[in-house]
C-alpha atoms as a PDB file:
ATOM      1  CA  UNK A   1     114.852  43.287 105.035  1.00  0.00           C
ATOM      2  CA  UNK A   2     115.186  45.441 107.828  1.00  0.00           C
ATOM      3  CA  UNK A   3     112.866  47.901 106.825  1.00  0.00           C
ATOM      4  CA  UNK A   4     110.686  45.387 107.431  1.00  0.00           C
ATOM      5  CA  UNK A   5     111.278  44.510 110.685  1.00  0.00           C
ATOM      6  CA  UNK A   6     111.224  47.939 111.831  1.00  0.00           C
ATOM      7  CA  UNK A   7     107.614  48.188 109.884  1.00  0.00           C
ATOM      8  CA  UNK A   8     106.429  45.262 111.647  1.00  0.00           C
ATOM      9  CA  UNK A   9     107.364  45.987 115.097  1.00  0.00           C
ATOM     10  CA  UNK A  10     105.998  49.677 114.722  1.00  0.00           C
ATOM     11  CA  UNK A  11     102.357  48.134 113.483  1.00  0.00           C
ATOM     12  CA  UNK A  12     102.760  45.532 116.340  1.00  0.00           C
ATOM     13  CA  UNK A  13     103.101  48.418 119.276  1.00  0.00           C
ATOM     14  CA  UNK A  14     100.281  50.322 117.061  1.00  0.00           C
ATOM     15  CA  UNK A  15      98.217  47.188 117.191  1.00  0.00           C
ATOM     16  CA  UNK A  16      99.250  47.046 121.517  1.00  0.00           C
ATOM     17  CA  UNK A  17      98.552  50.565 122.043  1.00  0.00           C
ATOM     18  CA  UNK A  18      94.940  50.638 120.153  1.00  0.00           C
ATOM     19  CA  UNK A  19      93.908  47.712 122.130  1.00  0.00           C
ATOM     20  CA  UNK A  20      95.202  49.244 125.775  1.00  0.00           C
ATOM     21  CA  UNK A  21      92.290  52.166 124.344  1.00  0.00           C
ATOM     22  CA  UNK A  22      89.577  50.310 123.977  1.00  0.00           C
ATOM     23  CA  UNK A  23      89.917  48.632 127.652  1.00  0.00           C
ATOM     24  CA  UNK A  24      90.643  51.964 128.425  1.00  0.00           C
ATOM     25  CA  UNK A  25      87.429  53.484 126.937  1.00  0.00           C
ATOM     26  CA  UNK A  26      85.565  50.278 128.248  1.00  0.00           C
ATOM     27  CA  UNK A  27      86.683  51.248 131.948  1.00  0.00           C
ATOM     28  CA  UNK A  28      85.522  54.369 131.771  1.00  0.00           C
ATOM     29  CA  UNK A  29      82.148  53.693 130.316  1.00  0.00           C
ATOM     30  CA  UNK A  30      81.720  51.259 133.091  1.00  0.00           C
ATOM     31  CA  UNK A  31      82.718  54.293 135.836  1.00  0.00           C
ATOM     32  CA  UNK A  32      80.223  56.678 133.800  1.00  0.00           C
ATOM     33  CA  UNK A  33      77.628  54.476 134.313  1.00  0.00           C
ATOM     34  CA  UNK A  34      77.801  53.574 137.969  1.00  0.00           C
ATOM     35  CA  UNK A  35      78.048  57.409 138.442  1.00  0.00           C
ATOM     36  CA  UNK A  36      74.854  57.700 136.602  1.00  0.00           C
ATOM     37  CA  UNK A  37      73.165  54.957 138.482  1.00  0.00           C
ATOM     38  CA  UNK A  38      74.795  56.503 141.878  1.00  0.00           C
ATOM     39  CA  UNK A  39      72.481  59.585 140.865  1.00  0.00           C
ATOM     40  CA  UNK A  40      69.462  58.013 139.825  1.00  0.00           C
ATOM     41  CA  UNK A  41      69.498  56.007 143.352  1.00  0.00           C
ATOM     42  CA  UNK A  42      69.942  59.567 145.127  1.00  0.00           C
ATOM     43  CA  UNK A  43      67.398  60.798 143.084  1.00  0.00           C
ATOM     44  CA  UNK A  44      64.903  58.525 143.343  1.00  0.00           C
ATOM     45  CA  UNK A  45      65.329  58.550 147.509  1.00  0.00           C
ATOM     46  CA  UNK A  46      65.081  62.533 147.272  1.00  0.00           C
ATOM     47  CA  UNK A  47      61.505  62.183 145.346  1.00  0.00           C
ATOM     48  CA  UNK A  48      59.965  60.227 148.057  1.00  0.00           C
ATOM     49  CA  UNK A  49      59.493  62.840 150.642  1.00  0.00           C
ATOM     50  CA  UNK A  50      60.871  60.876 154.017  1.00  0.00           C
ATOM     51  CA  UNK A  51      62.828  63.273 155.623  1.00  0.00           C
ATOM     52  CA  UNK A  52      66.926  62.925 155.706  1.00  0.00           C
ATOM     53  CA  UNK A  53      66.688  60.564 153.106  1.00  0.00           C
ATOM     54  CA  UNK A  54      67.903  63.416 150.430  1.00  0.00           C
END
C-alpha cells in the first residue's frame, strides 16, 4: 500500500512538472516571435530609403 502512494505522488509531480514545460515552451515561442516581428518591422523601415529611419 505504500508503494503506492509513493508511485502516485511521484507520477503526480511528473504530471506538475511536464505541464510547468509546456507553458514554459509556450512563453518562449511567444518571445521568439515578437523578436522576429521586432526584426521584420526594422527591416521593412530600413528598405524604404528615408534617411534615419534604419
Amino acid at each position: 500500500m505504500r508503494t503506492n502512494r509513493k508511485l502516485l505522488a511521484v507520477l503526480m509531480l511528473a504530471m506538475m512538472g511536464s505541464l510547468a514545460a509546456c507553458h514554459t515552451v509556450e512563453g518562449v515561442g511567444k518571445d521568439l516571435e515578437s523578436a522576429g516581428d521586432s526584426i521584420q518591422d526594422t527591416a521593412q523601415d530600413c528598405t524604404d530609403e528615408v534617411e534615419g529611419n534604419c
